[in-house]
Protein backbone atom coordinates (compact mmCIF):
# COMPACT_ATOMS: atom_id res chain seq x y z
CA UNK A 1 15.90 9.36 4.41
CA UNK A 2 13.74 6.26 4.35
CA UNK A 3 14.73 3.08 6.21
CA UNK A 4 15.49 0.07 4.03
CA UNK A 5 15.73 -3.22 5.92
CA UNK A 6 13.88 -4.25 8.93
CA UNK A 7 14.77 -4.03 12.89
CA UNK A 8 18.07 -5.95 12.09
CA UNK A 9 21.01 -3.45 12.13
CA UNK A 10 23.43 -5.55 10.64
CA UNK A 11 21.63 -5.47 7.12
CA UNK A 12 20.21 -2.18 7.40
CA UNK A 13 20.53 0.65 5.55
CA UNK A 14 19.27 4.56 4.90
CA UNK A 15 18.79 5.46 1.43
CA UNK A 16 17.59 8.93 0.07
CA UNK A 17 14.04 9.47 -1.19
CA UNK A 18 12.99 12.50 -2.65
CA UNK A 19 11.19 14.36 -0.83
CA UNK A 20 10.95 12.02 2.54
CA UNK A 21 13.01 14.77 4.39
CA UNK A 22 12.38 13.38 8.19
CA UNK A 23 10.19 10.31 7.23
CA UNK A 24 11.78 7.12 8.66
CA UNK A 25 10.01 3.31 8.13
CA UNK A 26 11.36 1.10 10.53
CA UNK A 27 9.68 -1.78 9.49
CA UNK A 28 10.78 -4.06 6.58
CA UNK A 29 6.66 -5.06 6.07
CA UNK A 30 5.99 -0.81 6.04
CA UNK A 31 8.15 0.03 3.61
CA UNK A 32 6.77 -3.10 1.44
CA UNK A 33 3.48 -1.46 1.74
CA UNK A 34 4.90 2.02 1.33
CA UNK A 35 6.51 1.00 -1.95
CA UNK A 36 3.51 -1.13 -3.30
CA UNK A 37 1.24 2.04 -2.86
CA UNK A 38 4.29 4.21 -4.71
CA UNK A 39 4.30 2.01 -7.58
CA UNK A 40 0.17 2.16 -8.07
CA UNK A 41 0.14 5.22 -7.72
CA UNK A 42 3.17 5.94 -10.63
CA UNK A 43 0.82 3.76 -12.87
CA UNK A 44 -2.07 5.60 -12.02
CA UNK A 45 -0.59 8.89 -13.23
CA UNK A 46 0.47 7.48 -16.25
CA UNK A 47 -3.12 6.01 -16.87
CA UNK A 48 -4.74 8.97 -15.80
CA UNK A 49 -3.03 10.83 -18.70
CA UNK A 50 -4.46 8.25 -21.64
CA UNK A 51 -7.73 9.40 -21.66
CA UNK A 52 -11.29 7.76 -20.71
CA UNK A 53 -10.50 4.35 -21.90
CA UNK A 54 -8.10 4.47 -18.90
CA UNK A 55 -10.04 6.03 -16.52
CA UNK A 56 -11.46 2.90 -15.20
CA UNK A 57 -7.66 0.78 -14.42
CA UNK A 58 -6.50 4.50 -13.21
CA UNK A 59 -9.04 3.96 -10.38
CA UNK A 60 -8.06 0.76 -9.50
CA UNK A 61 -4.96 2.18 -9.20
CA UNK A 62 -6.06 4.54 -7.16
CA UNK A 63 -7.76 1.52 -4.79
CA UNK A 64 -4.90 -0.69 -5.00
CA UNK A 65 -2.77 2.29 -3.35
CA UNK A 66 -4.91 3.02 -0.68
CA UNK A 67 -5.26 -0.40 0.49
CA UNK A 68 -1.74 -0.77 0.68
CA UNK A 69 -1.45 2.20 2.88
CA UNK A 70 -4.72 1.05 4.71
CA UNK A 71 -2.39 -2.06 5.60
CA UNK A 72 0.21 0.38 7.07
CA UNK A 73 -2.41 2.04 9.38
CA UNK A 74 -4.15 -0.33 10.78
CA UNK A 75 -7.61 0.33 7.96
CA UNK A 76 -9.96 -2.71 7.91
CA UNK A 77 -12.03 -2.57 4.44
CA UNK A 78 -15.06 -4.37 3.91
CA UNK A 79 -13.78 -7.51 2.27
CA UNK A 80 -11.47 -8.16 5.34
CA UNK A 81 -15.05 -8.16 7.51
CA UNK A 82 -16.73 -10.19 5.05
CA UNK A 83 -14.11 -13.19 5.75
CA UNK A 84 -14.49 -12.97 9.05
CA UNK A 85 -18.36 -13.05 8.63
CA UNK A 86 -17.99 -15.91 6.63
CA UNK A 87 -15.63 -17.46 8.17
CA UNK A 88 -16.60 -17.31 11.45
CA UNK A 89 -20.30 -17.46 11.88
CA UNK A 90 -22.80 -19.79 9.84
CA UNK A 91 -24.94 -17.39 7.76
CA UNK A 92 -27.17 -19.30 5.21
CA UNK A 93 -27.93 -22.34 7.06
């Protein structure tokens, strides 16, 4: 059963995803994330089958659904420290 909703009981609800036997998101962003990553990956399967001249969106796919789960976990990639390096400190000058 996955959660659907956020920490609010009154609009919250379980529904049933194949196999997710046990796996409960509590949090409305989460399962945002969760689903996001689903979805890339779906289309990356799909690319994945269409030979080479696919090969290259399949693996952004394949990015795309990491980083959302990255967001989940608490990952920082390199573009996030770029912006802060950019952002925060005066490189260039």
């Amino acid at each position: 059963m996955v959660f659907n909703g956020d920490n609010d009981s009154s609009n919250s609800a379980l529904l049933p995803v194949e196999g997710t036997e046990g796996a409960v998101i509590t949090r409305a962003r989460h399962r945002h994330h969760v689903e996001a990553a689903s979805e890339a990956l779906s289309r990356f399967n799909t690319l994945s089958g269409q030979g080479c001249m696919a090969l290259d969106m399949a693996a952004e796919e394949l990015r795309l659904a990491a980083s959302e789960l990255g967001r989940v976990t608490g990952a920082i990639d390199v573009e996030n420290i770029l912006d802060v390096l950019f952002a925060d400190f005066c490189i260039g000058k």
